[in-house]
PDB file of N, CA and C in Angstrom:
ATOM      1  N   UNK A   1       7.354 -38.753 -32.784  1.00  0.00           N
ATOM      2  CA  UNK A   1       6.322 -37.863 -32.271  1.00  0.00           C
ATOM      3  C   UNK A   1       6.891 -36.976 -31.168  1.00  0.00           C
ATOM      4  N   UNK A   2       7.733 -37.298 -30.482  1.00  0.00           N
ATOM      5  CA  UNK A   2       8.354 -36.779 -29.202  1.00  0.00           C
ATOM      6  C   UNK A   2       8.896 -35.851 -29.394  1.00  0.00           C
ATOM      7  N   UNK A   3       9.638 -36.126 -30.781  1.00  0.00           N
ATOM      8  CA  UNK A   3      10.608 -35.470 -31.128  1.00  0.00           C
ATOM      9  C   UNK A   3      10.432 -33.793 -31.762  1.00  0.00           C
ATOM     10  N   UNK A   4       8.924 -34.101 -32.238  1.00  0.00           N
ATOM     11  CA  UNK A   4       8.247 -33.140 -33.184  1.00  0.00           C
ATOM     12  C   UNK A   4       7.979 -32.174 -31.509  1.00  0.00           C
ATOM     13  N   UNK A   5       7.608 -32.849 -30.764  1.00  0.00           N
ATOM     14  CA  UNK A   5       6.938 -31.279 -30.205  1.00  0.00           C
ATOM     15  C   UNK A   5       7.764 -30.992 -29.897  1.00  0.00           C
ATOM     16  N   UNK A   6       9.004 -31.182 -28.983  1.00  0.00           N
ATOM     17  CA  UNK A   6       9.910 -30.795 -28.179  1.00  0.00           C
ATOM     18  C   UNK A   6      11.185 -30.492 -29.024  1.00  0.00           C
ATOM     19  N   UNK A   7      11.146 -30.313 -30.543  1.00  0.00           N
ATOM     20  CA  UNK A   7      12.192 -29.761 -31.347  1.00  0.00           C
ATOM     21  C   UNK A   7      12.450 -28.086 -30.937  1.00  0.00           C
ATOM     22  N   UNK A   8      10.949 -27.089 -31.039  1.00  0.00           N
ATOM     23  CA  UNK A   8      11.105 -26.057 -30.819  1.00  0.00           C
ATOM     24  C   UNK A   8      11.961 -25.282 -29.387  1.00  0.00           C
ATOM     25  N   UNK A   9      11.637 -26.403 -27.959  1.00  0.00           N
ATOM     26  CA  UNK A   9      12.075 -25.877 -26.994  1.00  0.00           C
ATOM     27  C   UNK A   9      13.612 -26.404 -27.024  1.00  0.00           C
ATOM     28  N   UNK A  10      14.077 -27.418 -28.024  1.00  0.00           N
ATOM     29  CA  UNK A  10      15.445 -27.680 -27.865  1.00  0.00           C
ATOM     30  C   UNK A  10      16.250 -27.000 -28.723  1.00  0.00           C
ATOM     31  N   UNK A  11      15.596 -26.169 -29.561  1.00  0.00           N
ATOM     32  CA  UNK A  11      16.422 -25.540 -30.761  1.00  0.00           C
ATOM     33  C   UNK A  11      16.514 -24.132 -30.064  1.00  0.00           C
ATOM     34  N   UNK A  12      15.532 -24.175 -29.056  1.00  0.00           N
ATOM     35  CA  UNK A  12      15.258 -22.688 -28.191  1.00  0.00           C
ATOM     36  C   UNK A  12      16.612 -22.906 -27.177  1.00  0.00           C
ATOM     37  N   UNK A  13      16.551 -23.925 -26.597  1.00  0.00           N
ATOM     38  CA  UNK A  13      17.790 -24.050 -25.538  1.00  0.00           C
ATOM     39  C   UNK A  13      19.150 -23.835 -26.169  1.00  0.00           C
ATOM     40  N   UNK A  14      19.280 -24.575 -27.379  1.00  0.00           N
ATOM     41  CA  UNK A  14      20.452 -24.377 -27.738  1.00  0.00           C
ATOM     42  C   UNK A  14      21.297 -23.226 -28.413  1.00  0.00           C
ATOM     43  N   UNK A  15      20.045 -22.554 -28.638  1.00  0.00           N
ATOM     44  CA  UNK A  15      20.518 -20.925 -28.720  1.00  0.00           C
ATOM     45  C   UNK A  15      20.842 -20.162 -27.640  1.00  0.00           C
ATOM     46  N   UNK A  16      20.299 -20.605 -26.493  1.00  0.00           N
ATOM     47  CA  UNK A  16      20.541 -19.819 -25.493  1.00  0.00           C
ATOM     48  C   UNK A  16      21.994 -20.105 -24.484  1.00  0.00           C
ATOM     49  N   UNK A  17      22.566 -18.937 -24.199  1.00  0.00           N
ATOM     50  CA  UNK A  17      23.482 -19.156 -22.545  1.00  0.00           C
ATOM     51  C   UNK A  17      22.756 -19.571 -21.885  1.00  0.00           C
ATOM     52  N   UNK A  18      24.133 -19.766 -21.178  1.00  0.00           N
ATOM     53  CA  UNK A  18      23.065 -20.559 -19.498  1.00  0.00           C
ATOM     54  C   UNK A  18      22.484 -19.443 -18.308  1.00  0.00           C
ATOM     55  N   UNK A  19      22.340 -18.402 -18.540  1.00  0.00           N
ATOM     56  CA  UNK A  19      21.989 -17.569 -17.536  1.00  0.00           C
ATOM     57  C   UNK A  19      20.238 -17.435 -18.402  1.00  0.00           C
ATOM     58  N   UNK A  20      20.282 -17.364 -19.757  1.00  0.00           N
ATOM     59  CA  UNK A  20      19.036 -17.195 -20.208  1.00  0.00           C
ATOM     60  C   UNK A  20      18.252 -18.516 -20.109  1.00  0.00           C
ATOM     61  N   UNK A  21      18.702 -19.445 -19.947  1.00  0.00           N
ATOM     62  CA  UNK A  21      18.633 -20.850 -19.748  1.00  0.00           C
ATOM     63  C   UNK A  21      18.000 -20.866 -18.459  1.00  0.00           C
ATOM     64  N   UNK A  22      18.672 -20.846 -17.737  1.00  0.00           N
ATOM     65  CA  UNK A  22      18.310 -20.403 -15.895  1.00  0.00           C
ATOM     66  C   UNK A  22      16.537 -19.786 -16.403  1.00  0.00           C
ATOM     67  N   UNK A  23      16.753 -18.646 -16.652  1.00  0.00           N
ATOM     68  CA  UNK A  23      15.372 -17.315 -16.731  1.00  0.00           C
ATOM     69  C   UNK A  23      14.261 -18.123 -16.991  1.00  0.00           C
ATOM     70  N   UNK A  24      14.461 -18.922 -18.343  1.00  0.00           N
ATOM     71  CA  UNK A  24      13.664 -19.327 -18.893  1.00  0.00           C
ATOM     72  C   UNK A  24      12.839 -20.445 -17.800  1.00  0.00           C
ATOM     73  N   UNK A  25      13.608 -21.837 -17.367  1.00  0.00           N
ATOM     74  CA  UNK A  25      13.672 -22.525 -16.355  1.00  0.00           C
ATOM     75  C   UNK A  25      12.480 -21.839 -15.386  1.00  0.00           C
ATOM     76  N   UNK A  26      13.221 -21.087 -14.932  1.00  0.00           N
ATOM     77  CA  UNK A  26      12.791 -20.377 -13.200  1.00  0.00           C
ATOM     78  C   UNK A  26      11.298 -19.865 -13.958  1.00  0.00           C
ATOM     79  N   UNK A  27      10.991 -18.871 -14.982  1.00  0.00           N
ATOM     80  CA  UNK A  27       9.445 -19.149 -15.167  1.00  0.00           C
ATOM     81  C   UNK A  27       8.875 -19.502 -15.609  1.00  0.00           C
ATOM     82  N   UNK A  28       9.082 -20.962 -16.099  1.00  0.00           N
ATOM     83  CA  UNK A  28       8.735 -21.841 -16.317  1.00  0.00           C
ATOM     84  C   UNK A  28       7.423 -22.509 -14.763  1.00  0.00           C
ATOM     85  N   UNK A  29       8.240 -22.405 -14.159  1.00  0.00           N
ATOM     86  CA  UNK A  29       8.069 -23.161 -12.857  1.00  0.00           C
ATOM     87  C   UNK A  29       7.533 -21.927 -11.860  1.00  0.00           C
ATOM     88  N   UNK A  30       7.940 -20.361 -12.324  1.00  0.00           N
ATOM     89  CA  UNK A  30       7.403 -19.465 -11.388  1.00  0.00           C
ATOM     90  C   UNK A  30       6.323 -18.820 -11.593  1.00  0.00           C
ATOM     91  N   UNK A  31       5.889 -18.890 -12.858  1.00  0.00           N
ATOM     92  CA  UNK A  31       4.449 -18.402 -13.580  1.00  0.00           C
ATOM     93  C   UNK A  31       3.538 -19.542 -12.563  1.00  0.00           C
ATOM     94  N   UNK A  32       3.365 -20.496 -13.154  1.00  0.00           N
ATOM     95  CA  UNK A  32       2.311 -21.157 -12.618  1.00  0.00           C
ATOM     96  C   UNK A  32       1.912 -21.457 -11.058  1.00  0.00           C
ATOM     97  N   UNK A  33       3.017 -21.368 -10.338  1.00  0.00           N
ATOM     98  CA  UNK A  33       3.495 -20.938  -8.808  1.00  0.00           C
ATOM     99  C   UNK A  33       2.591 -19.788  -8.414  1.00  0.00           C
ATOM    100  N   UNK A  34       2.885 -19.099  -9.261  1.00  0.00           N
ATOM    101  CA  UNK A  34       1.885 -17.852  -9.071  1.00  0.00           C
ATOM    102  C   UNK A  34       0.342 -17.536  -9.035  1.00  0.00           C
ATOM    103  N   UNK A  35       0.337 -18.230 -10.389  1.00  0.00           N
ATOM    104  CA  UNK A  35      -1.250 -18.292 -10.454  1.00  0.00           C
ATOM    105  C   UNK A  35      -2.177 -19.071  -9.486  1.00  0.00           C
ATOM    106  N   UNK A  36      -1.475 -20.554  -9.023  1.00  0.00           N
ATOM    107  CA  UNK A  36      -2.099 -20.803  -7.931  1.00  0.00           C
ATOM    108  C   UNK A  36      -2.412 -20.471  -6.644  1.00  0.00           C
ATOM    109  N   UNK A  37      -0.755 -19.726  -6.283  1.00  0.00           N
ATOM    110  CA  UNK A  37      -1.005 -19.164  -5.056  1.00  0.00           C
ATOM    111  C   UNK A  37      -1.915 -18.081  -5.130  1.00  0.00           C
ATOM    112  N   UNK A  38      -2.294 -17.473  -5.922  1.00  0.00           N
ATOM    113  CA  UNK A  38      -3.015 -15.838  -6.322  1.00  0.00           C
ATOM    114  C   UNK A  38      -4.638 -16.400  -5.986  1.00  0.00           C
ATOM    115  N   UNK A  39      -5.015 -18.142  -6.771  1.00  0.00           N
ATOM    116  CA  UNK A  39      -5.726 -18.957  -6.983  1.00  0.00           C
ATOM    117  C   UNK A  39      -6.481 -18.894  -5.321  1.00  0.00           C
ATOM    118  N   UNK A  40      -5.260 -19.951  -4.877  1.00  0.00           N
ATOM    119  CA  UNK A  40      -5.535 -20.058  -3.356  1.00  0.00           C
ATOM    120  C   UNK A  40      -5.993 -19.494  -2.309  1.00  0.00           C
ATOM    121  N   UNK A  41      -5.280 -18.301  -2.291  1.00  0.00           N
ATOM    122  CA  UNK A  41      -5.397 -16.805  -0.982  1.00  0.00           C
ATOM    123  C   UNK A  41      -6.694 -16.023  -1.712  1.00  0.00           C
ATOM    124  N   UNK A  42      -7.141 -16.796  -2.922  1.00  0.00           N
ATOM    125  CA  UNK A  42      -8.648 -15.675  -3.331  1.00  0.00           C
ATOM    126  C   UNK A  42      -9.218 -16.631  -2.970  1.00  0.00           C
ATOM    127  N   UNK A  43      -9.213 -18.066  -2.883  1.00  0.00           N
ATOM    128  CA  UNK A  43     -10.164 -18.781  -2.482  1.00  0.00           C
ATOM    129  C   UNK A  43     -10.371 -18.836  -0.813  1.00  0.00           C
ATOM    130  N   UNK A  44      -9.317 -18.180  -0.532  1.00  0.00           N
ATOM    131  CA  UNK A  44      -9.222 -18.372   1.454  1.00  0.00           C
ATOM    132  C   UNK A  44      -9.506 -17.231   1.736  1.00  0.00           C
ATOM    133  N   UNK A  45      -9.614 -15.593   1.351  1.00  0.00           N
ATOM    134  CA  UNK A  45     -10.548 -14.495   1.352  1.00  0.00           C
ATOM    135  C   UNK A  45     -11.900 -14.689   1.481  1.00  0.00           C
ATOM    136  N   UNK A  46     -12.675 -15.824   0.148  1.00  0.00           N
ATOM    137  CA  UNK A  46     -13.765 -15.763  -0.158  1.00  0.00           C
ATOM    138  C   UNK A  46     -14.424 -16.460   1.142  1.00  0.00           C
ATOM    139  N   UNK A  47     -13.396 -17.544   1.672  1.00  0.00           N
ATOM    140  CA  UNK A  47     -13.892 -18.506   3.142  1.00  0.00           C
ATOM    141  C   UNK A  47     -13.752 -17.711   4.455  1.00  0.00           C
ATOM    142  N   UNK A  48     -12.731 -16.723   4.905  1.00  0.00           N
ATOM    143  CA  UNK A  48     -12.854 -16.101   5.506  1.00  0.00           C
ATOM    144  C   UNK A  48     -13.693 -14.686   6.040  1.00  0.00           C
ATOM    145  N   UNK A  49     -14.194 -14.283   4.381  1.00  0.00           N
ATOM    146  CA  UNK A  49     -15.239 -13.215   4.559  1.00  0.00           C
ATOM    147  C   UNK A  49     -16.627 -14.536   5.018  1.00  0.00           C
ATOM    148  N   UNK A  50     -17.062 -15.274   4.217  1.00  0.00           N
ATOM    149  CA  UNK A  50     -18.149 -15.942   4.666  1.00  0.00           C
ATOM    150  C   UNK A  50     -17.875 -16.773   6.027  1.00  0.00           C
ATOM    151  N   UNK A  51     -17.438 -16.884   6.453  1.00  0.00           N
ATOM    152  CA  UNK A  51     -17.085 -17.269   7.876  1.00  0.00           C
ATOM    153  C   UNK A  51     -17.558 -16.131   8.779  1.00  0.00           C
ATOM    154  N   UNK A  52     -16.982 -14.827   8.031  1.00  0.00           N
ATOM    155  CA  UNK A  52     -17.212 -13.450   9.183  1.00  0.00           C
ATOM    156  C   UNK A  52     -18.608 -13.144   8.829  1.00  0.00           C
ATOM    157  N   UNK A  53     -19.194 -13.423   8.294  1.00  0.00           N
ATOM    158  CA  UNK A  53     -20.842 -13.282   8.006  1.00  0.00           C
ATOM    159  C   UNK A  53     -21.702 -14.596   8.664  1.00  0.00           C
ATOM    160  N   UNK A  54     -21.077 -15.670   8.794  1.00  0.00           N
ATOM    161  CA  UNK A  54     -21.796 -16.725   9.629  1.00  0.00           C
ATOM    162  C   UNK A  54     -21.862 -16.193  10.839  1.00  0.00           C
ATOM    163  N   UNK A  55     -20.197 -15.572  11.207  1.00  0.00           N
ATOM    164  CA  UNK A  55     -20.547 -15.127  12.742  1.00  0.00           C
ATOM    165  C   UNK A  55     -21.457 -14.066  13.543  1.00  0.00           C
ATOM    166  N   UNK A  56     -21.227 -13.197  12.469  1.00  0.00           N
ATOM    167  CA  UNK A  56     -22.383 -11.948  12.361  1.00  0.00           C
ATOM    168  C   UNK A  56     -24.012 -12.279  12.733  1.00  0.00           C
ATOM    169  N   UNK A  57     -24.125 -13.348  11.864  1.00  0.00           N
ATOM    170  CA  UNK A  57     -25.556 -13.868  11.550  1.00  0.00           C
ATOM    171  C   UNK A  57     -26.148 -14.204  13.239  1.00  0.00           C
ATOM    172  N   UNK A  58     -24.802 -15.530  13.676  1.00  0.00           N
ATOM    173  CA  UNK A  58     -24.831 -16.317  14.730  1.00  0.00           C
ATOM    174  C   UNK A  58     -25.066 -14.794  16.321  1.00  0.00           C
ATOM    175  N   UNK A  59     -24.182 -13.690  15.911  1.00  0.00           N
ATOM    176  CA  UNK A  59     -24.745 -12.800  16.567  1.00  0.00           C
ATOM    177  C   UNK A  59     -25.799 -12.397  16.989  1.00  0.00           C
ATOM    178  N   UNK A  60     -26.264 -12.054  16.036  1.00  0.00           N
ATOM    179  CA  UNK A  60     -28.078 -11.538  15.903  1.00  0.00           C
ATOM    180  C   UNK A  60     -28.700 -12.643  16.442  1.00  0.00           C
ATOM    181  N   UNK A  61     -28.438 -13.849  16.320  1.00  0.00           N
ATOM    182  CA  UNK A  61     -29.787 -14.935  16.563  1.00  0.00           C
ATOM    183  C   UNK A  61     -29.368 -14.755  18.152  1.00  0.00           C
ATOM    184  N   UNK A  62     -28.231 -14.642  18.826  1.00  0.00           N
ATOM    185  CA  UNK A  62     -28.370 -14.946  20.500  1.00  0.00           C
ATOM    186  C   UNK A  62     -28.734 -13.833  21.016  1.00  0.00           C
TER     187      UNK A  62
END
């Protein structure tokens, strides 16, 4: 079973040099790096605008 999924990425490696080897590797690991951080800093925008509207609010009431 192991063998079946991971035939395609080893028949993929073994065609490749090692510099395309490297590429492949690095976004492997740099795609998804990405999406979270992109993930993250939209989720810490969304806390920092509503933070600046609590304070706003907290304005008006004193």
């Amino acid at each position: 079973m192991k063998n079946v999924l991971l035939a395609p990425a080893v028949k993929l490696m073994q065609r490749l040099h090692l510099l395309p080897k490297f590429i492949v590797l690095a976004m492997i690991f740099v795609i998804p790096l990405a999406l979270v951080s992109t993930l993250l800093l939209t989720e810490l925008n969304k806390s920092i605008a509503f933070t600046q509207q609590e304070r706003l609010g907290v304005s008006h009431v004193r």
